[in-house]
C-alpha atoms as a PDB file:
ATOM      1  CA  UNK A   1      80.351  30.683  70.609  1.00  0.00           C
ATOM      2  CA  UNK A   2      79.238  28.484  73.534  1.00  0.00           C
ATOM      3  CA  UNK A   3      76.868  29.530  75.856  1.00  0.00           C
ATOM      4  CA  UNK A   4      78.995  29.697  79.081  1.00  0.00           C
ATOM      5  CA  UNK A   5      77.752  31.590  82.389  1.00  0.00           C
ATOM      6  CA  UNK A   6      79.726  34.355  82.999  1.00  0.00           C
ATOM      7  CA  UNK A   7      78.461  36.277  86.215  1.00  0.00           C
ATOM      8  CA  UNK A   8      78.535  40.203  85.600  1.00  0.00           C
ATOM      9  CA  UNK A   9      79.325  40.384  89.405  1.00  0.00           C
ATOM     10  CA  UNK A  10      82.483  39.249  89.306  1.00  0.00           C
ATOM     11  CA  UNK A  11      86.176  39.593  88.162  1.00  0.00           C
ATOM     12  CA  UNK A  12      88.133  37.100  85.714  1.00  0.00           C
ATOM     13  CA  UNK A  13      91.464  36.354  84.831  1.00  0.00           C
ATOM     14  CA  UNK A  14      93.173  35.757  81.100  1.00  0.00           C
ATOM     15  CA  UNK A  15      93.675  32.176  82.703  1.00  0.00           C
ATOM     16  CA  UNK A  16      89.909  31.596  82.949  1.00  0.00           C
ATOM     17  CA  UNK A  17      89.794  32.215  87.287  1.00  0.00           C
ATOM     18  CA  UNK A  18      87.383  34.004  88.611  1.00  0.00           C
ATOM     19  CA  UNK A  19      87.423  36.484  91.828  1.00  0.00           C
ATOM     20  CA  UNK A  20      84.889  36.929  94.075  1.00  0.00           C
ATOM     21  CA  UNK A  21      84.723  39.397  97.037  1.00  0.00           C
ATOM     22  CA  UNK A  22      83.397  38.089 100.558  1.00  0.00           C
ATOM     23  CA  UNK A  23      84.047  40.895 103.136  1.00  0.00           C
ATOM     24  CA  UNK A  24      87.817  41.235 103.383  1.00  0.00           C
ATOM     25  CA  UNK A  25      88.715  37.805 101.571  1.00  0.00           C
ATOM     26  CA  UNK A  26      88.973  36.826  97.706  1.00  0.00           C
ATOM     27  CA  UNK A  27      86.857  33.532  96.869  1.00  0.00           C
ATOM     28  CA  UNK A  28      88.716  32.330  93.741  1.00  0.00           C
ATOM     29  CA  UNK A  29      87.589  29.418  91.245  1.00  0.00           C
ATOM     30  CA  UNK A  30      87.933  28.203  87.883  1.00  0.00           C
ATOM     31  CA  UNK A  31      85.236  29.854  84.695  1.00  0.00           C
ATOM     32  CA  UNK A  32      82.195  27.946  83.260  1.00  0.00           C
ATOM     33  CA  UNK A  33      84.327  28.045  80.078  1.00  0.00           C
ATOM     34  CA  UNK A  34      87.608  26.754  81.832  1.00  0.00           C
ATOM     35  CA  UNK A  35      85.594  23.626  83.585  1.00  0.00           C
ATOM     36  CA  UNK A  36      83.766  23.321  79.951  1.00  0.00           C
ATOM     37  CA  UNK A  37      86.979  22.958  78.107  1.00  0.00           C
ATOM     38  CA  UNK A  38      88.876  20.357  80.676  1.00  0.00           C
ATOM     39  CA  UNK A  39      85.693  17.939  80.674  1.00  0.00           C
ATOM     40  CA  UNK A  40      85.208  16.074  83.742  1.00  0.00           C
ATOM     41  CA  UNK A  41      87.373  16.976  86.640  1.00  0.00           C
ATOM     42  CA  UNK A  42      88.617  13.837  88.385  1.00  0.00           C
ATOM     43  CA  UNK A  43      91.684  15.847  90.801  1.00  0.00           C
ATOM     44  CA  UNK A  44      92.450  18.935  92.286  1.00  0.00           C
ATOM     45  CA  UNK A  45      95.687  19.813  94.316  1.00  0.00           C
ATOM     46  CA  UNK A  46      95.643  23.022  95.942  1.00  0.00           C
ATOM     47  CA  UNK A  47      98.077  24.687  98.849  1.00  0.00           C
ATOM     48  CA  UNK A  48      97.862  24.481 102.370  1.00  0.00           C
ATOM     49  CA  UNK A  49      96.130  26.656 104.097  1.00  0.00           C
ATOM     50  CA  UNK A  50      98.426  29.455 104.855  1.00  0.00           C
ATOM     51  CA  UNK A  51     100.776  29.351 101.911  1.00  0.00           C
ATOM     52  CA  UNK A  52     101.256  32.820 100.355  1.00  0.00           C
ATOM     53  CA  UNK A  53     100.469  33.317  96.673  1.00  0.00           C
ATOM     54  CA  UNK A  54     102.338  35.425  93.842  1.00  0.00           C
ATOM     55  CA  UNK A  55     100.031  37.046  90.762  1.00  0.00           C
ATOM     56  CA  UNK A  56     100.337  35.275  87.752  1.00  0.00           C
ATOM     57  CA  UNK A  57     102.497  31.792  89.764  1.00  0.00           C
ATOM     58  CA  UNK A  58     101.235  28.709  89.745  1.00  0.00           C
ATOM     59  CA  UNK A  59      99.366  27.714  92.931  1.00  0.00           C
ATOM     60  CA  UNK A  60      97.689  24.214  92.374  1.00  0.00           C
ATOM     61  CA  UNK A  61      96.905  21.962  89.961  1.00  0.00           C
ATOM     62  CA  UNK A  62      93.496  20.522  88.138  1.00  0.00           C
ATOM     63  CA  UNK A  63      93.499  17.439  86.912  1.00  0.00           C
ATOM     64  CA  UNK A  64      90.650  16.220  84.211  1.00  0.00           C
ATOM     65  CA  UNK A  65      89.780  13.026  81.986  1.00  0.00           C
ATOM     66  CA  UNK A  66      91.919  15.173  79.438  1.00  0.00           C
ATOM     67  CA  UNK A  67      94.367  16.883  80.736  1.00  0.00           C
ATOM     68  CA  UNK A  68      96.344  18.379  83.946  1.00  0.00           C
ATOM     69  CA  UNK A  69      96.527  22.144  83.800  1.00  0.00           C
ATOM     70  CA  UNK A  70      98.094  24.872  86.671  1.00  0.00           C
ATOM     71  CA  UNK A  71      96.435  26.819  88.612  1.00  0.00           C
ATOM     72  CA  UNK A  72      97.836  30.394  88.445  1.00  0.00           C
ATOM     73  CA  UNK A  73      97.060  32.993  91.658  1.00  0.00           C
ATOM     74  CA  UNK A  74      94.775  36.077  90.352  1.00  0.00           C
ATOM     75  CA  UNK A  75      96.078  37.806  93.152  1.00  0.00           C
ATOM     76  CA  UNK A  76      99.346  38.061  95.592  1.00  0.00           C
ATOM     77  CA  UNK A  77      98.161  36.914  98.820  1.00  0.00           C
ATOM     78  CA  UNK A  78      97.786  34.690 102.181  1.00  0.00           C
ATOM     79  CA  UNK A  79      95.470  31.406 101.943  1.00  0.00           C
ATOM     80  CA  UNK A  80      93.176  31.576 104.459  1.00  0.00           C
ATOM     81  CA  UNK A  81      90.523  28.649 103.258  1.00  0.00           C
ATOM     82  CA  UNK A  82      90.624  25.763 100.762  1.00  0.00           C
ATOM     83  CA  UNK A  83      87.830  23.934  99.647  1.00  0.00           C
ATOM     84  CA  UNK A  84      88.187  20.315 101.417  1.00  0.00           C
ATOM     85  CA  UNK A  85      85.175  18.932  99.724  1.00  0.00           C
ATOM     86  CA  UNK A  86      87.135  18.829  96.700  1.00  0.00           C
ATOM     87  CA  UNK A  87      89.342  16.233  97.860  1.00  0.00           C
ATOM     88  CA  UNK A  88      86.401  13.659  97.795  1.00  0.00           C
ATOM     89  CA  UNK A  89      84.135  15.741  95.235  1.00  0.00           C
ATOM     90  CA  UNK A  90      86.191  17.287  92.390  1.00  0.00           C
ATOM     91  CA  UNK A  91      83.436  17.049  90.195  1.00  0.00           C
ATOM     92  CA  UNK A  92      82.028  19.623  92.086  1.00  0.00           C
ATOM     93  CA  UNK A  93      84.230  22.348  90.033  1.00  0.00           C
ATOM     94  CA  UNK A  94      82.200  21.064  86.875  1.00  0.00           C
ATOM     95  CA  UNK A  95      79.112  20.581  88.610  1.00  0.00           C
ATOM     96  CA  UNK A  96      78.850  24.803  90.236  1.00  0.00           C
ATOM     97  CA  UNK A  97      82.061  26.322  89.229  1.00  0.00           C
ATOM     98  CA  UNK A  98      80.803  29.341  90.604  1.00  0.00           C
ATOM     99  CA  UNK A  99      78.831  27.780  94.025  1.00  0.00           C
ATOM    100  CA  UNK A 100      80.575  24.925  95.728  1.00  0.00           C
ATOM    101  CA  UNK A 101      83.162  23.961  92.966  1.00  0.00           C
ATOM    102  CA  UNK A 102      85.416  27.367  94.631  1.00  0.00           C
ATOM    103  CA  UNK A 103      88.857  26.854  95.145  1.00  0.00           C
ATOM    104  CA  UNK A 104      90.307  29.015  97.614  1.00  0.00           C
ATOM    105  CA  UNK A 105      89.603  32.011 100.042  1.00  0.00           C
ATOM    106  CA  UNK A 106      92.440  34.473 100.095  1.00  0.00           C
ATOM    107  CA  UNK A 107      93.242  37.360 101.848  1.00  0.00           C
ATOM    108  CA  UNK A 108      94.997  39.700  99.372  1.00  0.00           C
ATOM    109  CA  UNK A 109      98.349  41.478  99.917  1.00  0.00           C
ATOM    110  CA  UNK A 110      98.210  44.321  96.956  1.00  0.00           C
ATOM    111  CA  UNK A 111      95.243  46.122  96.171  1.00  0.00           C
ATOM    112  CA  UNK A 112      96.899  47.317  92.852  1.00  0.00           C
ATOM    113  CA  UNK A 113      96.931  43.938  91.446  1.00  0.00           C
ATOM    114  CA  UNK A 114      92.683  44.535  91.356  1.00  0.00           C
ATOM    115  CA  UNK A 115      93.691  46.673  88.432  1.00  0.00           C
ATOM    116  CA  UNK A 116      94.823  43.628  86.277  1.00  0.00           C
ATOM    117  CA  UNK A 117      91.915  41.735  86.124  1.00  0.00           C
ATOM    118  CA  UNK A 118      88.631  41.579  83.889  1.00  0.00           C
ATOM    119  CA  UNK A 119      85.094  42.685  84.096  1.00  0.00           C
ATOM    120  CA  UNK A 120      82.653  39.895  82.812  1.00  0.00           C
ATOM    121  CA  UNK A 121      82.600  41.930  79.170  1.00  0.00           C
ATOM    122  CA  UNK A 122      86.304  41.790  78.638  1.00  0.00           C
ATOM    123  CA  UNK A 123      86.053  38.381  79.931  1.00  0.00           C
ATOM    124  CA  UNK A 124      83.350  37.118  77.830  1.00  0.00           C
ATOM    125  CA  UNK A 125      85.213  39.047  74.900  1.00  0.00           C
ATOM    126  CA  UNK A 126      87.957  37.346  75.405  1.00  0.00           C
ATOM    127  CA  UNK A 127      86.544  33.561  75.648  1.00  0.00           C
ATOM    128  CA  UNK A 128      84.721  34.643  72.586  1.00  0.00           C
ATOM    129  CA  UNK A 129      88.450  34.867  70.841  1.00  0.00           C
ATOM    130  CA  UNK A 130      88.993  31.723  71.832  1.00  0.00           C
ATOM    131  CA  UNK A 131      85.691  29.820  71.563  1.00  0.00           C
ATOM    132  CA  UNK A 132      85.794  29.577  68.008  1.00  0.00           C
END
Protein backbone atom coordinates (compact mmCIF):
# COMPACT_ATOMS: atom_id res chain seq x y z
CA UNK A 1 0.00 0.00 0.00
CA UNK A 2 0.78 3.69 -0.65
CA UNK A 3 1.88 5.83 1.86
CA UNK A 4 -1.08 8.31 2.09
CA UNK A 5 -1.56 10.82 5.18
CA UNK A 6 -4.37 9.97 6.99
CA UNK A 7 -4.81 12.39 10.09
CA UNK A 8 -5.88 10.34 13.31
CA UNK A 9 -7.82 13.58 14.24
CA UNK A 10 -10.29 13.35 11.98
CA UNK A 11 -13.37 11.51 10.50
CA UNK A 12 -13.62 9.88 6.85
CA UNK A 13 -16.12 8.75 4.63
CA UNK A 14 -16.33 5.28 2.37
CA UNK A 15 -16.18 8.00 -0.50
CA UNK A 16 -12.68 9.13 0.55
CA UNK A 17 -14.10 12.85 2.38
CA UNK A 18 -12.88 13.81 5.27
CA UNK A 19 -14.67 15.79 8.34
CA UNK A 20 -13.21 18.12 10.37
CA UNK A 21 -14.73 19.90 13.43
CA UNK A 22 -14.22 23.83 13.82
CA UNK A 23 -16.45 24.99 16.75
CA UNK A 24 -20.03 24.41 15.63
CA UNK A 25 -19.23 23.90 11.76
CA UNK A 26 -17.98 20.71 9.70
CA UNK A 27 -14.80 21.58 7.42
CA UNK A 28 -15.15 18.86 4.74
CA UNK A 29 -12.48 17.90 1.93
CA UNK A 30 -11.38 15.25 -0.22
CA UNK A 31 -8.48 12.22 1.37
CA UNK A 32 -4.71 12.19 0.49
CA UNK A 33 -5.69 8.87 -1.17
CA UNK A 34 -8.78 10.36 -3.09
CA UNK A 35 -6.55 13.50 -4.53
CA UNK A 36 -3.69 10.65 -5.11
CA UNK A 37 -5.91 8.53 -7.22
CA UNK A 38 -7.61 11.50 -9.51
CA UNK A 39 -4.00 12.99 -10.37
CA UNK A 40 -3.94 16.57 -10.93
CA UNK A 41 -7.06 18.47 -10.17
CA UNK A 42 -7.75 21.01 -12.90
CA UNK A 43 -11.87 21.89 -11.66
CA UNK A 44 -13.97 21.93 -8.84
CA UNK A 45 -17.78 22.86 -8.77
CA UNK A 46 -19.22 23.13 -5.49
CA UNK A 47 -22.81 24.70 -4.16
CA UNK A 48 -23.64 28.01 -3.25
CA UNK A 49 -23.28 29.07 -0.18
CA UNK A 50 -26.43 28.28 1.58
CA UNK A 51 -27.61 25.22 -0.28
CA UNK A 52 -28.63 22.41 2.12
CA UNK A 53 -26.94 19.02 1.81
CA UNK A 54 -28.40 15.32 2.11
CA UNK A 55 -25.87 12.32 3.55
CA UNK A 56 -24.68 10.21 1.03
CA UNK A 57 -26.18 12.96 -2.29
CA UNK A 58 -24.09 14.34 -4.49
CA UNK A 59 -23.08 17.94 -3.72
CA UNK A 60 -20.33 19.07 -6.27
CA UNK A 61 -18.19 17.87 -8.62
CA UNK A 62 -14.12 17.38 -9.05
CA UNK A 63 -12.80 17.43 -12.10
CA UNK A 64 -9.03 15.96 -12.81
CA UNK A 65 -6.59 15.30 -15.89
CA UNK A 66 -8.39 11.79 -15.59
CA UNK A 67 -11.52 11.88 -14.69
CA UNK A 68 -14.74 13.87 -13.25
CA UNK A 69 -16.01 12.28 -10.07
CA UNK A 70 -19.14 13.57 -7.49
CA UNK A 71 -18.84 14.89 -4.58
CA UNK A 72 -21.15 13.14 -2.05
CA UNK A 73 -22.23 15.21 1.44
CA UNK A 74 -20.72 13.27 4.66
CA UNK A 75 -23.28 14.92 6.46
CA UNK A 76 -27.05 16.45 6.09
CA UNK A 77 -26.62 20.03 6.48
CA UNK A 78 -26.64 23.99 5.64
CA UNK A 79 -23.47 25.43 3.62
CA UNK A 80 -22.23 28.07 5.39
CA UNK A 81 -18.58 28.57 3.53
CA UNK A 82 -17.02 27.37 0.26
CA UNK A 83 -13.60 27.56 -0.55
CA UNK A 84 -13.35 30.47 -3.35
CA UNK A 85 -9.70 30.00 -3.86
CA UNK A 86 -10.50 26.94 -5.58
CA UNK A 87 -12.05 28.58 -8.39
CA UNK A 88 -8.59 30.02 -9.50
CA UNK A 89 -6.40 27.32 -7.51
CA UNK A 90 -7.85 23.78 -7.79
CA UNK A 91 -4.62 22.38 -7.54
CA UNK A 92 -4.72 23.38 -4.19
CA UNK A 93 -6.91 20.08 -3.27
CA UNK A 94 -3.72 18.07 -4.49
CA UNK A 95 -1.32 20.39 -3.20
CA UNK A 96 -2.88 20.31 1.06
CA UNK A 97 -5.93 18.24 0.83
CA UNK A 98 -6.14 18.58 4.36
CA UNK A 99 -4.94 22.63 4.75
CA UNK A 100 -6.16 24.94 2.05
CA UNK A 101 -7.35 22.33 -0.60
CA UNK A 102 -10.93 22.14 1.96
CA UNK A 103 -14.03 22.18 0.31
CA UNK A 104 -16.76 23.34 2.33
CA UNK A 105 -17.79 24.54 5.92
CA UNK A 106 -21.11 23.14 6.96
CA UNK A 107 -23.26 23.50 9.67
CA UNK A 108 -24.80 20.05 10.31
CA UNK A 109 -28.53 19.26 10.70
CA UNK A 110 -28.36 15.52 12.39
CA UNK A 111 -26.00 14.67 14.91
CA UNK A 112 -26.84 10.90 14.36
CA UNK A 113 -25.40 10.90 10.99
CA UNK A 114 -21.73 11.36 13.16
CA UNK A 115 -22.39 7.71 13.80
CA UNK A 116 -21.82 6.71 10.08
CA UNK A 117 -18.57 7.81 9.53
CA UNK A 118 -14.88 6.43 10.05
CA UNK A 119 -12.09 6.84 12.46
CA UNK A 120 -8.64 7.18 10.62
CA UNK A 121 -8.10 3.11 11.38
CA UNK A 122 -11.23 2.01 9.65
CA UNK A 123 -10.36 4.52 7.14
CA UNK A 124 -6.89 3.58 6.50
CA UNK A 125 -8.26 -0.15 6.61
CA UNK A 126 -10.37 0.46 4.19
CA UNK A 127 -8.01 2.36 1.51
CA UNK A 128 -5.76 -0.49 2.30
CA UNK A 129 -8.65 -2.84 0.53
CA UNK A 130 -8.48 -0.85 -2.15
CA UNK A 131 -4.84 0.23 -2.59
CA UNK A 132 -3.77 -2.93 -3.85
Amino acid sequence: MADYQIPDDLLYTQEDEWIRHEGDAILIGVTDFAQSQLGDIVFVELPEVGASTEAGAPFGTIESVKAVSDLFAPLTGEVLEINEALEEQPELVNEACYGDGWLIKLRATDGDEFDGLLDADAYRASVSDRDQ
